[in-house]
Protein backbone atom coordinates (compact mmCIF):
# COMPACT_ATOMS: atom_id res chain seq x y z
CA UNK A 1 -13.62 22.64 -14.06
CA UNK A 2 -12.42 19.72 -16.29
CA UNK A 3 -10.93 16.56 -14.53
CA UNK A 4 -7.85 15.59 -16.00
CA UNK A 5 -6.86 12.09 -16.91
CA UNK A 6 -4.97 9.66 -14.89
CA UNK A 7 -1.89 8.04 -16.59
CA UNK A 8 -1.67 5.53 -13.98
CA UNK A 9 -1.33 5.70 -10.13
CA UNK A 10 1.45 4.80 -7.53
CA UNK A 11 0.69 1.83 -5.04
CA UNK A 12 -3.08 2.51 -6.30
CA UNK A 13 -3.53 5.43 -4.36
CA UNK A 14 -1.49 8.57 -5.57
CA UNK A 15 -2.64 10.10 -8.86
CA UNK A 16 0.07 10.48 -12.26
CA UNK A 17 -1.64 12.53 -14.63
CA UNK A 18 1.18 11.86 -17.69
CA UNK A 19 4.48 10.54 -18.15
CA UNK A 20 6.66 14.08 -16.93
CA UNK A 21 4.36 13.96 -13.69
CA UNK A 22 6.59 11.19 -11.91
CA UNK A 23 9.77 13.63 -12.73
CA UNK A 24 8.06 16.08 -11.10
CA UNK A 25 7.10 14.17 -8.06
CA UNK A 26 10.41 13.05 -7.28
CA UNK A 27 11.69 16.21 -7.72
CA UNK A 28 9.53 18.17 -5.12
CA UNK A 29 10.18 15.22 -1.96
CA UNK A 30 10.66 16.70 1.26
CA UNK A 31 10.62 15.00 4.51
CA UNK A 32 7.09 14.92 4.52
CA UNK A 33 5.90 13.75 1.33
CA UNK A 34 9.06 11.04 1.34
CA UNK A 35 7.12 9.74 4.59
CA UNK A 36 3.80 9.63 2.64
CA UNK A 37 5.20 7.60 -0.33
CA UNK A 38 6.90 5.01 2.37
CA UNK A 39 3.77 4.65 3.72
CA UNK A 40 1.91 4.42 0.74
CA UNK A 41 4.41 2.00 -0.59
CA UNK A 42 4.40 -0.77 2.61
CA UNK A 43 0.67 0.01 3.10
CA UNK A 44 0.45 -1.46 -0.68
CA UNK A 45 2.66 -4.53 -0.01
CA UNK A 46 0.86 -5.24 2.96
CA UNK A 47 -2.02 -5.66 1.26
CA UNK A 48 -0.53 -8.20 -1.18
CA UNK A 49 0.61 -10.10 1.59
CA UNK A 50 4.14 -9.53 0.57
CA UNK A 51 5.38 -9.51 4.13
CA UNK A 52 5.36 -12.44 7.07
CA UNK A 53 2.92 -11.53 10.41
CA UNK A 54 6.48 -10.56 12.20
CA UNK A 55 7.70 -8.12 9.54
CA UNK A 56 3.87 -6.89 9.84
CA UNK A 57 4.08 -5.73 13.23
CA UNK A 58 6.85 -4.22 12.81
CA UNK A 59 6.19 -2.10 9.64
CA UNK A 60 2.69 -1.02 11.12
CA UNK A 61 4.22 -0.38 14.98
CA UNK A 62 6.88 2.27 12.81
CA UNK A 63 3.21 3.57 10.77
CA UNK A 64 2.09 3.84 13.67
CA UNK A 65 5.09 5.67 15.44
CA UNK A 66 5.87 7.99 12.67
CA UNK A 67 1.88 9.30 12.16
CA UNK A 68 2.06 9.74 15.76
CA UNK A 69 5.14 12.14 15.50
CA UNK A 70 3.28 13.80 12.79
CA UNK A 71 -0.14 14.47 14.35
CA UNK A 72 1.74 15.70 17.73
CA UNK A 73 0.64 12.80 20.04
């Protein structure tokens, strides 16, 4: 099987393979993938040290609260 190319990625992590791909993406959210992208998206800021240490805690306390809904613990 032939990899395809990647066009470019969101917050370095999820895969566009060519400009109609992000179209697509947005349309097919759902609760669940919208929570992945949020993630995703304050995971990547974090690293980049966009946030202070307060707004820290309390972005990876709500990571931590909504993966913990998810997984059923």
């Amino acid at each position: 099987m032939e990899e395809q190319e990647i066009y470019g990625k969101l917050f370095e992590k999820i895969p566009l393979y060519n400009e109609g791909h992000l179209d697509v993406l947005l349309q097919s959210l759902n609760d669940e993938s919208s929570k992945m992208m949020l993630i995703s998206a304050v995971t990547y800021a974090y690293q980049r040290g966009i946030f202070s240490l307060a707004e820290c805690e309390v972005i990876s306390k709500s990571i931590r609260t909504i993966q913990k809904k998810k997984d059923g613990n």
